[in-house]
Protein backbone atom coordinates (compact mmCIF):
# COMPACT_ATOMS: atom_id res chain seq x y z
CA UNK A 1 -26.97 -9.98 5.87
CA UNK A 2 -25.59 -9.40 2.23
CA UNK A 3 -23.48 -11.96 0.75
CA UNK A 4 -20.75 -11.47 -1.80
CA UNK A 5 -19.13 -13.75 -4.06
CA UNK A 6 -15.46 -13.59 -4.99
CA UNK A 7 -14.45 -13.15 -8.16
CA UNK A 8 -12.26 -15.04 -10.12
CA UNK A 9 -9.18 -12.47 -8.77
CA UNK A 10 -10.25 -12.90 -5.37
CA UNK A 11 -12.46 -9.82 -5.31
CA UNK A 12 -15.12 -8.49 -3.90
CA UNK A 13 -17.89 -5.77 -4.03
CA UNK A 14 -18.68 -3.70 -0.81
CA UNK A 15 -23.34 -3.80 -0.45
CA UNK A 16 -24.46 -0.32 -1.52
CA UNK A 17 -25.91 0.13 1.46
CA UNK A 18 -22.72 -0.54 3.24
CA UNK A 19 -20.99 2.04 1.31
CA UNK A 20 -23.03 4.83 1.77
CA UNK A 21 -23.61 4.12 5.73
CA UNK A 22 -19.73 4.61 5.32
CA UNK A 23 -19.17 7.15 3.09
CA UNK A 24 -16.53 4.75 1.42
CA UNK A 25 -15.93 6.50 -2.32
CA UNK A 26 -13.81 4.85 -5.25
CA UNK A 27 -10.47 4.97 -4.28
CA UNK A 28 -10.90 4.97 -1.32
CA UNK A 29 -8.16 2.70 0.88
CA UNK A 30 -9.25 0.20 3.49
CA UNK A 31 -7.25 -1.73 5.98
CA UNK A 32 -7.52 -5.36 6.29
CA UNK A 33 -7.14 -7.90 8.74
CA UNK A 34 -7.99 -11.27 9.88
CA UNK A 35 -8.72 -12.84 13.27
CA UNK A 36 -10.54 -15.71 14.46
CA UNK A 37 -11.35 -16.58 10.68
CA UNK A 38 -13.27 -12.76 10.31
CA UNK A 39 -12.00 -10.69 8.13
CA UNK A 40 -12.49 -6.87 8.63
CA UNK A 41 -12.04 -4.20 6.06
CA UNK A 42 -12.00 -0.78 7.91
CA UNK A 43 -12.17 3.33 5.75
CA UNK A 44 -9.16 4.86 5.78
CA UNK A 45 -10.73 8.47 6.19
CA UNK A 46 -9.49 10.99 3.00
CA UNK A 47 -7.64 12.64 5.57
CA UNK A 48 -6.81 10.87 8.68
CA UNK A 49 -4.92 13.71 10.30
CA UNK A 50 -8.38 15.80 10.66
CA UNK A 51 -10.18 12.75 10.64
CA UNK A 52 -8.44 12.48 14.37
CA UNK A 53 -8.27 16.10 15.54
CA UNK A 54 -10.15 16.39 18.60
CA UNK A 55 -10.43 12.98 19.53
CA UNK A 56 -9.33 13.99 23.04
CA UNK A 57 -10.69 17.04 23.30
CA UNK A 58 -11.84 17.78 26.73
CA UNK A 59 -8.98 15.22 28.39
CA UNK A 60 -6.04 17.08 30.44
CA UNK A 61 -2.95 17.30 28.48
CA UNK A 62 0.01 15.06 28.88
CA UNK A 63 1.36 18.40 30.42
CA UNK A 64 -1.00 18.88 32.62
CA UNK A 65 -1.23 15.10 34.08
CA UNK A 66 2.37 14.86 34.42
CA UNK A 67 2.00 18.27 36.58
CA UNK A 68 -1.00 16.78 38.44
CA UNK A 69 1.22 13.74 39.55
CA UNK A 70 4.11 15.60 40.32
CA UNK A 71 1.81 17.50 42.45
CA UNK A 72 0.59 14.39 44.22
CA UNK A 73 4.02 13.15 44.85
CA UNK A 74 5.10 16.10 46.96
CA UNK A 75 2.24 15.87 49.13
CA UNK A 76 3.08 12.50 49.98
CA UNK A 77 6.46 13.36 50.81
C-alpha cells in the first residue's frame, strides 16, 4: 500500500500507478468525502454525461414499468 505525505498546504500526490489504473489526467476534478475516518477521492469522468449513457441499457423504461403495473392492477380488479 503506497503512502503519501502531506505537504505543508495539506496536499497530496495521487501513486503513479493509481493514476494510470484510473486514467486520472492533470486537471482532472475529484470528489471528496469522509466517513468513518476514510477519506475517498473519486474521478470525475471528462464528461460525465457520456460517461453515464447506457448505464441502464437493457432495463425496461420508466414507461414501460409504469405500463407493466398498470397492467397488473387491472387484472386484480
Amino acid at each position: 500500500m503506497p503512502v503519501v505525505r502531506a505537504s505543508s498546504k495539506y496536499q497530496v500526490a495521487i501513486p503513479k500507478a493509481i493514476r494510470d489504473k484510473l486514467h486520472i489526467k492533470p486537471g482532472q476534478k475529484l470528489t471528496i468525502s469522509e466517513t468513518d475516518g476514510v477519506i475517498l477521492l473519486t474521478p470525475i469522468p471528462p464528461d460525465p454525461v457520456d460517461f453515464l449513457c447506457g448505464i441502464f441499457k437493457g432495463e425496461l423504461s420508466m414507461k414501460e414499468e409504469l405500463a407493466n403495473e398498470r397492467q397488473r392492477d387491472l387484472e386484480r380488479e
